[in-house]
Protein backbone atom coordinates (compact mmCIF):
# COMPACT_ATOMS: atom_id res chain seq x y z
CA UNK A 1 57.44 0.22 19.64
CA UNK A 2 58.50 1.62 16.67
CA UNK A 3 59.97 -1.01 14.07
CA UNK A 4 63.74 -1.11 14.04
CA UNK A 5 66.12 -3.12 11.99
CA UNK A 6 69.83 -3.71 14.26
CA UNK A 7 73.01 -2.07 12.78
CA UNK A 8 75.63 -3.93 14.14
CA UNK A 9 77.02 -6.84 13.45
CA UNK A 10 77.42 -8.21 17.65
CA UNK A 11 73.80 -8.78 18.88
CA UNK A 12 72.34 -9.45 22.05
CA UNK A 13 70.51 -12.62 20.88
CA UNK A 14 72.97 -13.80 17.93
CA UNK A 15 74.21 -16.91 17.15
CA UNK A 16 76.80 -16.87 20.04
CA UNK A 17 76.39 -16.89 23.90
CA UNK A 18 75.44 -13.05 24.57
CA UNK A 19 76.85 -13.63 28.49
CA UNK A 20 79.93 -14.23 27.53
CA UNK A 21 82.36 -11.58 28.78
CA UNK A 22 84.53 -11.51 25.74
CA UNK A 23 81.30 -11.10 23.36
CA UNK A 24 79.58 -8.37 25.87
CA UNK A 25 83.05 -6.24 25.08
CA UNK A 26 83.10 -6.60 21.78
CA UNK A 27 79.10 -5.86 21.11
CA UNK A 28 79.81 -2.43 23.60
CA UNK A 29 83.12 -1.43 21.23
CA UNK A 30 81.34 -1.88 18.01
CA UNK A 31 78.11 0.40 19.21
CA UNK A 32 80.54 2.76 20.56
CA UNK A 33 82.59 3.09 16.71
CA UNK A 34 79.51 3.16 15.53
CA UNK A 35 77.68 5.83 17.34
CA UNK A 36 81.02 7.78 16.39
CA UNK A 37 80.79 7.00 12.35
CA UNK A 38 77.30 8.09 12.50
CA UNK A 39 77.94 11.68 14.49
CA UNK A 40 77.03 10.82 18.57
CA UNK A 41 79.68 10.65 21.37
CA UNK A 42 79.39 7.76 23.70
CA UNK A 43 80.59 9.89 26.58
CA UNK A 44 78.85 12.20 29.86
CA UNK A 45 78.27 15.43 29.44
CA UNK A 46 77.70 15.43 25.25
CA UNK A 47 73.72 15.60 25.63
CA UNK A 48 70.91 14.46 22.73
CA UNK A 49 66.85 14.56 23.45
CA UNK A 50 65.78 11.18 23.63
CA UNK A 51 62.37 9.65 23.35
CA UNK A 52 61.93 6.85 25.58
CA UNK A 53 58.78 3.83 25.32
CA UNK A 54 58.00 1.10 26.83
CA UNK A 55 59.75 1.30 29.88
CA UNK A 56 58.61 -0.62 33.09
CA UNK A 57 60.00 2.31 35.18
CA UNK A 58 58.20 4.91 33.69
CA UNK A 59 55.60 6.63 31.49
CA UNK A 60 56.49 7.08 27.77
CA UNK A 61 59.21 10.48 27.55
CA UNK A 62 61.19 12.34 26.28
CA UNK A 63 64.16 13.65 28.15
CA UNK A 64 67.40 15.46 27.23
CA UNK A 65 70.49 12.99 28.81
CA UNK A 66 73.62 11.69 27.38
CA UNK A 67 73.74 8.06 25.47
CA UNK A 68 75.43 6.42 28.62
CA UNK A 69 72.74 7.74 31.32
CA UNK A 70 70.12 6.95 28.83
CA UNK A 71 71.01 3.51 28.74
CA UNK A 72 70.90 3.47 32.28
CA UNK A 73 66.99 4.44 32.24
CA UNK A 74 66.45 1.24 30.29
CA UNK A 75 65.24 -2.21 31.94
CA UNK A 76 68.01 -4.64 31.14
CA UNK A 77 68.62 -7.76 31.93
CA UNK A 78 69.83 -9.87 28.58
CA UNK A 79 71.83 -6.89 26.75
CA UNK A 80 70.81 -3.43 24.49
CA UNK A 81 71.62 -3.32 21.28
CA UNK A 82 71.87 -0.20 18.60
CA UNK A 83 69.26 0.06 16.35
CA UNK A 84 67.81 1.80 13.46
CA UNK A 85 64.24 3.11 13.90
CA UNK A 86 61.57 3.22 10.69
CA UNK A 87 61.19 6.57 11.14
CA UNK A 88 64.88 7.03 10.17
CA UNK A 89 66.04 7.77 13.59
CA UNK A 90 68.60 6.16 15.96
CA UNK A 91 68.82 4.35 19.52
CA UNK A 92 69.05 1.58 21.20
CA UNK A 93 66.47 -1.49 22.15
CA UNK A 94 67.01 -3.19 25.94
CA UNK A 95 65.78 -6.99 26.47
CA UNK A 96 64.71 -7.71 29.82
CA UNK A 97 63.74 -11.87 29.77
CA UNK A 98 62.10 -10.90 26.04
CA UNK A 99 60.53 -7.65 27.04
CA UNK A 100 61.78 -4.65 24.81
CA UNK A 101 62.12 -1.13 25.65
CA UNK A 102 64.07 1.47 24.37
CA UNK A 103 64.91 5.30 23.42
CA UNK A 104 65.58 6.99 19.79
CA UNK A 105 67.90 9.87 19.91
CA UNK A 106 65.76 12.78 18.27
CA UNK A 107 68.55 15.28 18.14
């Protein structure tokens, strides 16, 4: 996996229970206004190609989807959070019991 730095401020393993309903809503609202400052829509329907590693489910890919179905491709169990990639790119990183996988959104 590409190395990735987080960009928000509500993480999945911060200093705070990440189960807690209250702190799962306010992780999900910041990504959202975030996605929006940085030019994505959250929503079905507005479409980006994403690349997608490490995944359990399936080979590496790259797959043209919208940010909420892409999510859905992702093995989580613990939480996603929204991510900058080295490469300059954005996405999101999924925790399953420690494992990582993820997408970048190429376009």
């Amino acid at each position: 996996m590409e190395r990735y730095t987080i960009i928000t401020k509500h993480q999945v393993y911060g200093d705070y229970d990440s189960e807690d309903e209250r702190e799962v809503e306010l992780r999900y609202g910041e990504q959202v206004s975030k996605l929006e400052t940085l030019g994505f829509k959250y929503e079905w329907g507005t479409n980006y190609l994403c690349h997608f590693f490490d995944s359990a489910f399936f080979d590496e890919d790259t797959n043209i989807t919208s940010i909420p179905e892409a999510i859905e491709y992702l093995a989580i169990k613990d939480g996603v959070d929204l991510v900058q990639f080295s490469n300059g790119n954005y996405g999101f990183v999924a925790y399953y019991n420690g494992y990582k996988n993820g997408f970048e959104i190429i376009s």
